[in-house]
N, C-alpha and C. Protein backbone atom coordinates (compact mmCIF):
# COMPACT_ATOMS: atom_id res chain seq x y z
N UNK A 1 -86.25 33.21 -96.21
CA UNK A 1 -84.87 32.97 -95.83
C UNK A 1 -83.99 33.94 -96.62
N UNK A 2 -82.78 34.55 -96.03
CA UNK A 2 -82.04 35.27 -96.51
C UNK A 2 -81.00 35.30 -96.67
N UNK A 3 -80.15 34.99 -97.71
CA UNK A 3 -78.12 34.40 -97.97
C UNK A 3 -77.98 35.58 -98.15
N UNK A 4 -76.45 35.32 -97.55
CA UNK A 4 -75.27 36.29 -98.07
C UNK A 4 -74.25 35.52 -97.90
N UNK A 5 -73.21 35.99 -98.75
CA UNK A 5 -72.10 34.90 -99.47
C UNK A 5 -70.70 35.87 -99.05
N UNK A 6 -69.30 36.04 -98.74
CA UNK A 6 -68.20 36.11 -98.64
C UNK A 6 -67.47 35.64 -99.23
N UNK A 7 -66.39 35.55 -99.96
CA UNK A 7 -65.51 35.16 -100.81
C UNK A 7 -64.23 35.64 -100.28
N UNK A 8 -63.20 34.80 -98.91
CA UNK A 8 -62.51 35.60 -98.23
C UNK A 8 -60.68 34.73 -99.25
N UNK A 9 -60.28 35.20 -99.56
CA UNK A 9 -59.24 35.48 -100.25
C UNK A 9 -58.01 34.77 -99.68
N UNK A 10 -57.50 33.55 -99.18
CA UNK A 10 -56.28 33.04 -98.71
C UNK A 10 -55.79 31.78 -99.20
N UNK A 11 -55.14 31.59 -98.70
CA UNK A 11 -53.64 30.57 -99.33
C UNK A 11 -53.85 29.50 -98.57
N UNK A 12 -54.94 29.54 -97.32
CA UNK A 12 -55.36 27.84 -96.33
C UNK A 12 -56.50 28.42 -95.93
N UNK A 13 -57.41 28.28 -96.93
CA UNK A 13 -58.42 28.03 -96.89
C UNK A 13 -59.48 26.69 -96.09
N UNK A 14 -58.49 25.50 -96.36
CA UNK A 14 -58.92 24.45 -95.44
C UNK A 14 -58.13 24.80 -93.35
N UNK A 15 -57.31 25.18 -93.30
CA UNK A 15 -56.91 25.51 -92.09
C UNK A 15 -57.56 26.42 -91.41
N UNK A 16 -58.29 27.49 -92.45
CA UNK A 16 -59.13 28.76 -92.00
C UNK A 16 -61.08 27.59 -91.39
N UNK A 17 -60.96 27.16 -92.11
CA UNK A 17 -62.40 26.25 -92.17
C UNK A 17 -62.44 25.31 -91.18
N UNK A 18 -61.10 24.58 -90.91
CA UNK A 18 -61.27 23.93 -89.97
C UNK A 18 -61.16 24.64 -88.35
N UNK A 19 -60.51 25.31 -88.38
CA UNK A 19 -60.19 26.38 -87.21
C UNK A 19 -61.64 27.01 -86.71
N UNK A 20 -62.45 27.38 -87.92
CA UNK A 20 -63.57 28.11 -87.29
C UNK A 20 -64.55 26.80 -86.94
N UNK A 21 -64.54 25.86 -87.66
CA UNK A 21 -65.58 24.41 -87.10
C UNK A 21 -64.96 24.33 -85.89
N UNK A 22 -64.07 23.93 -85.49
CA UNK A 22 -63.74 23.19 -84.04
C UNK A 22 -64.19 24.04 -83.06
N UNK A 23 -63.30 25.70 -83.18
CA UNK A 23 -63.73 26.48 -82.22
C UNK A 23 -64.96 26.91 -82.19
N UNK A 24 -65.89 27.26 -82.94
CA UNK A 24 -67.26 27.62 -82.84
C UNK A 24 -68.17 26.59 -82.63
N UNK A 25 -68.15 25.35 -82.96
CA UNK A 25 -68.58 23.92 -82.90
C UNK A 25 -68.51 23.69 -81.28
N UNK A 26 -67.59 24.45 -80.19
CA UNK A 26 -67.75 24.47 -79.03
C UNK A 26 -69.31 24.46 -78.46
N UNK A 27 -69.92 25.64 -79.23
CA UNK A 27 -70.87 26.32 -78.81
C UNK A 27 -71.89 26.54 -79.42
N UNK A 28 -72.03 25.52 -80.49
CA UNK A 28 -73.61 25.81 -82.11
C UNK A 28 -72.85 24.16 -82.37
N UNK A 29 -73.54 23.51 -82.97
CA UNK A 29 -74.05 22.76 -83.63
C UNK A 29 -72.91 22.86 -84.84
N UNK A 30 -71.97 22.05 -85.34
CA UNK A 30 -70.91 21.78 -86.74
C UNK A 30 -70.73 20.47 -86.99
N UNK A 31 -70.57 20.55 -88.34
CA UNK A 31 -69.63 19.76 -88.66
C UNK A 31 -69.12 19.51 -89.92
N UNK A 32 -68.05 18.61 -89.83
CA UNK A 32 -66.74 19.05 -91.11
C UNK A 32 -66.91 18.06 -92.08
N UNK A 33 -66.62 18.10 -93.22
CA UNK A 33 -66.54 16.67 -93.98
C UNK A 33 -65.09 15.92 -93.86
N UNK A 34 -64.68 15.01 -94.07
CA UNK A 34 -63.64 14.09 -93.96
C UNK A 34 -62.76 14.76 -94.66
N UNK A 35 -62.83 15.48 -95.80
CA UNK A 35 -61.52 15.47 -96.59
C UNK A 35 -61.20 17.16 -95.99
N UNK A 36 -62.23 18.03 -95.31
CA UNK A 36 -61.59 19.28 -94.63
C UNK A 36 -62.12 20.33 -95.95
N UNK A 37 -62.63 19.92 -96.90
CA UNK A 37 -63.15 20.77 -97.95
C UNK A 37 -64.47 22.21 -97.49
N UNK A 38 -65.27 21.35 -96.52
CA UNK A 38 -66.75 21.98 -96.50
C UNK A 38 -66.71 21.44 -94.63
N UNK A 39 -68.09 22.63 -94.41
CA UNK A 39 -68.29 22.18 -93.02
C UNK A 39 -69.52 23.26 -92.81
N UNK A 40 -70.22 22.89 -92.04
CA UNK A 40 -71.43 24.51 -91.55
C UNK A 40 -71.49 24.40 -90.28
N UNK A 41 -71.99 25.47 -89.85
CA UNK A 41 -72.52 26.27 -88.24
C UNK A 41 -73.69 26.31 -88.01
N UNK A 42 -74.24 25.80 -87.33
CA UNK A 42 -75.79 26.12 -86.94
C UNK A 42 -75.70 26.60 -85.84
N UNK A 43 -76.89 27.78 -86.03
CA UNK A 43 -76.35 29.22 -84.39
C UNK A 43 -77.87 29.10 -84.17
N UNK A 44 -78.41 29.78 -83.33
CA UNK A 44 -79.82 29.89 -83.05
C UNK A 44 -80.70 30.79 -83.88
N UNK A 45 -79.75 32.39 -84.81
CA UNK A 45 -80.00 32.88 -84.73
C UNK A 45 -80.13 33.02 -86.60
N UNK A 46 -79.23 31.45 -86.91
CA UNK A 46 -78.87 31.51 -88.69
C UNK A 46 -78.29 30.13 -89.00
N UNK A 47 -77.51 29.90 -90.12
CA UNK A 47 -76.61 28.74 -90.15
C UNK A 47 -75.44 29.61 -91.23
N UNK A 48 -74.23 29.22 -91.07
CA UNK A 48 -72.87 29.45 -91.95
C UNK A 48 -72.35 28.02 -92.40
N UNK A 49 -72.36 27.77 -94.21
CA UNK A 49 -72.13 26.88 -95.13
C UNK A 49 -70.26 27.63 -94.90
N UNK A 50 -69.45 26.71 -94.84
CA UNK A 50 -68.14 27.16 -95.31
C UNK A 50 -67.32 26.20 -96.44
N UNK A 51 -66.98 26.55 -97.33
CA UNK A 51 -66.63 25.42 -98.43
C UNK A 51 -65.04 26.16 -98.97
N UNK A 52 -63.83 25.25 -98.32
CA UNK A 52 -62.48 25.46 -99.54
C UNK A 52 -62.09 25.31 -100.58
N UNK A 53 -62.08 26.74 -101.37
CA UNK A 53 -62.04 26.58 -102.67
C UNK A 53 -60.69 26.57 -102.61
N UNK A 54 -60.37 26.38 -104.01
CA UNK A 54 -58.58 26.83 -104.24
C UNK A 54 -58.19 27.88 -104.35
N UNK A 55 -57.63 28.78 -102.92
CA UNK A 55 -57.50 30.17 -103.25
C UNK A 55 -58.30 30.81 -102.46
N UNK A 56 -59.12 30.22 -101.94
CA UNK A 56 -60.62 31.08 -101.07
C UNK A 56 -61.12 30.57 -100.14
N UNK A 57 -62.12 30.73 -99.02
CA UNK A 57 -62.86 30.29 -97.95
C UNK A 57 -64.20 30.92 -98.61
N UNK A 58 -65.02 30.02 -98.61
CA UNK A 58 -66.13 30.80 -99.06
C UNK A 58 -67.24 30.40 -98.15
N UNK A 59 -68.30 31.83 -97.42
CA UNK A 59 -68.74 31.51 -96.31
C UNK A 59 -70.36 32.13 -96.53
N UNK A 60 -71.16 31.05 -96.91
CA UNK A 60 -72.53 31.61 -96.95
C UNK A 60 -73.66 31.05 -95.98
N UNK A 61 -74.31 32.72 -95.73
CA UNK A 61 -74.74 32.50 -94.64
C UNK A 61 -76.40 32.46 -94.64
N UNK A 62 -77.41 32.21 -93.91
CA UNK A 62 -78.57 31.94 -93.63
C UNK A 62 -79.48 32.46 -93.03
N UNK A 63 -80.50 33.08 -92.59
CA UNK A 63 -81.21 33.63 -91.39
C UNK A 63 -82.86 33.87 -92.07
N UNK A 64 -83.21 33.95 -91.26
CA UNK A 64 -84.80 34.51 -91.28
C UNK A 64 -84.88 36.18 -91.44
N UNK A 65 -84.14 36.67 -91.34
CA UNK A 65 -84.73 38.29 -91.45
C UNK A 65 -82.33 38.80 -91.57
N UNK A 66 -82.70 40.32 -91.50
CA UNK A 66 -81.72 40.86 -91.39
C UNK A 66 -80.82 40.97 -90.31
N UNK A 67 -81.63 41.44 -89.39
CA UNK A 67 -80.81 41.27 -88.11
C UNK A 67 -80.17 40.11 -88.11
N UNK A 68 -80.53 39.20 -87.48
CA UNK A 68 -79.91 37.56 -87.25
C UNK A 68 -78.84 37.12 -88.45
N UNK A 69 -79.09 37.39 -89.55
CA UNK A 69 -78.50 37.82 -90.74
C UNK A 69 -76.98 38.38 -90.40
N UNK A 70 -77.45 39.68 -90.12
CA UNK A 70 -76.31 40.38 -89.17
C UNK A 70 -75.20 39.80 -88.44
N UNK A 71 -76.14 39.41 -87.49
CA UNK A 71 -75.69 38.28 -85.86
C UNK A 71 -74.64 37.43 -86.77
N UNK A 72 -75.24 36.53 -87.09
CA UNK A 72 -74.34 35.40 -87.94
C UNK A 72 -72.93 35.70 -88.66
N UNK A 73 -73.10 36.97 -89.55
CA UNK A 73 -71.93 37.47 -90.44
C UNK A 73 -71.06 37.85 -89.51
N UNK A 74 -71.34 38.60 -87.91
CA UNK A 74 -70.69 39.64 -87.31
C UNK A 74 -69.57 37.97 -86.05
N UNK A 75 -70.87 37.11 -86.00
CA UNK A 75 -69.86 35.88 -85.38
C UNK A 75 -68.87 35.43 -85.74
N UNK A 76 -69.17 34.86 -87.33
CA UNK A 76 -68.14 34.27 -88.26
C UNK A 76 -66.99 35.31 -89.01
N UNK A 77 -67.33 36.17 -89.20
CA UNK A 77 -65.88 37.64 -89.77
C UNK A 77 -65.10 37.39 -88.43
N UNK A 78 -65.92 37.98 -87.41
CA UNK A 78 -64.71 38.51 -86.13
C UNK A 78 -63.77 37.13 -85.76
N UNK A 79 -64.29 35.97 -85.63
CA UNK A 79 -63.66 34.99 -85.60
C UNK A 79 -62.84 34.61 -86.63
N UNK A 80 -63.08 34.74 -87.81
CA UNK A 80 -61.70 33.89 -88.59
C UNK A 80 -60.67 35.20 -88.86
N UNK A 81 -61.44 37.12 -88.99
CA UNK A 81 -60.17 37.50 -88.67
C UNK A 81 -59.19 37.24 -87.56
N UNK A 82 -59.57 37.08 -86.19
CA UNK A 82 -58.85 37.01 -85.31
C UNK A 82 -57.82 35.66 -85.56
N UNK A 83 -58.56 34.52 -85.78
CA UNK A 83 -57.65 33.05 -86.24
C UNK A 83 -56.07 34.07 -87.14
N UNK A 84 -56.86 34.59 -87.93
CA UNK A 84 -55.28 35.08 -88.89
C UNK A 84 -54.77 35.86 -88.85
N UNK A 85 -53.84 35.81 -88.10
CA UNK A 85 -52.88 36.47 -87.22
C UNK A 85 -51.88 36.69 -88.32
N UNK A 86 -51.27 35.60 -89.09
CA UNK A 86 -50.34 35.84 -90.22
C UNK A 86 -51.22 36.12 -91.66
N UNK A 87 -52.49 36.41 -91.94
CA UNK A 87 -52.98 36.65 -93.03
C UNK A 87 -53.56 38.03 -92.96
N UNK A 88 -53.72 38.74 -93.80
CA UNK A 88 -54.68 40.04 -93.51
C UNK A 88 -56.22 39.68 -94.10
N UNK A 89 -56.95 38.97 -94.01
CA UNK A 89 -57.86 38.54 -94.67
C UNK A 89 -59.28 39.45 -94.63
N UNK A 90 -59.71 39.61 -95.32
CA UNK A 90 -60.88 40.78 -95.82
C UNK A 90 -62.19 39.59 -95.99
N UNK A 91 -63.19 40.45 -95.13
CA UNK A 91 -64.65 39.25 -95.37
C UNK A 91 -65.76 40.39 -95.67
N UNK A 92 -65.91 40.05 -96.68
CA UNK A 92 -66.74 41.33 -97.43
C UNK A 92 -68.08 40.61 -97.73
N UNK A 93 -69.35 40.97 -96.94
CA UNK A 93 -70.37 39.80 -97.31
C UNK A 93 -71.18 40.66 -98.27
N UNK A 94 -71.64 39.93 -99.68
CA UNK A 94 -72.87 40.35 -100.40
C UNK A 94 -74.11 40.83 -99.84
N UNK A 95 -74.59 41.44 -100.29
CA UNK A 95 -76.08 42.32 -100.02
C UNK A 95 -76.79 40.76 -99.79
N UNK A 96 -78.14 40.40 -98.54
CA UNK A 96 -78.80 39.50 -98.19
C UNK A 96 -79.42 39.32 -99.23
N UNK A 97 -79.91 38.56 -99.86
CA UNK A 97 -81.05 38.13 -100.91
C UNK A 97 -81.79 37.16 -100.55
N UNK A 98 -83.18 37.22 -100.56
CA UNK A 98 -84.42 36.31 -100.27
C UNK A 98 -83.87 34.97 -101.41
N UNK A 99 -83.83 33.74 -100.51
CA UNK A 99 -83.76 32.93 -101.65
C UNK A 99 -85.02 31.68 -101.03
């Protein structure tokens, strides 16, 4: 199995988290915790952990190999940039590591 982690940088971090559960939750497998803190994605191809820190969205991700790896990071970036329309938000994912 292979993580990579994001540390995306905003001021609603829980609004960013919940926005990507509902809308992607259309179409994979989510769900949120009660207080809006944490929530994950299950895709076919990986799973995305998302947890609101104070100050941050932090989005680590899952897969069997690189590609899918890929797949997963390239779903979840393009989507929560597009959500922030009023934020400029940067999703910079760490190098994959076997964990």
């Amino acid at each position: 199995m292979i993580e990579s982690v994001a540390t995306v940088k905003t001021d609603r971090p829980e609004r960013y988290l919940k926005q990507l559960v509902s809308h992607l939750g259309r179409k994979v497998d989510s769900e949120q915790s009660d207080d809006g803190t944490s929530g994950s994605l299950t895709f076919s191809s990986g799973s995305c952990t998302l947890t609101a820190d104070p100050g941050a969205l932090v989005l680590t991700v899952h897969a069997e190999d690189q590609e899918r790896l890929a797949a997963v990071q390239d779903v979840v970036a393009r989507h929560l940039v597009r959500f922030a329309t009023q934020d400029e938000l940067v999703v910079e994912w760490s190098t994959g590591v076997e964990v």
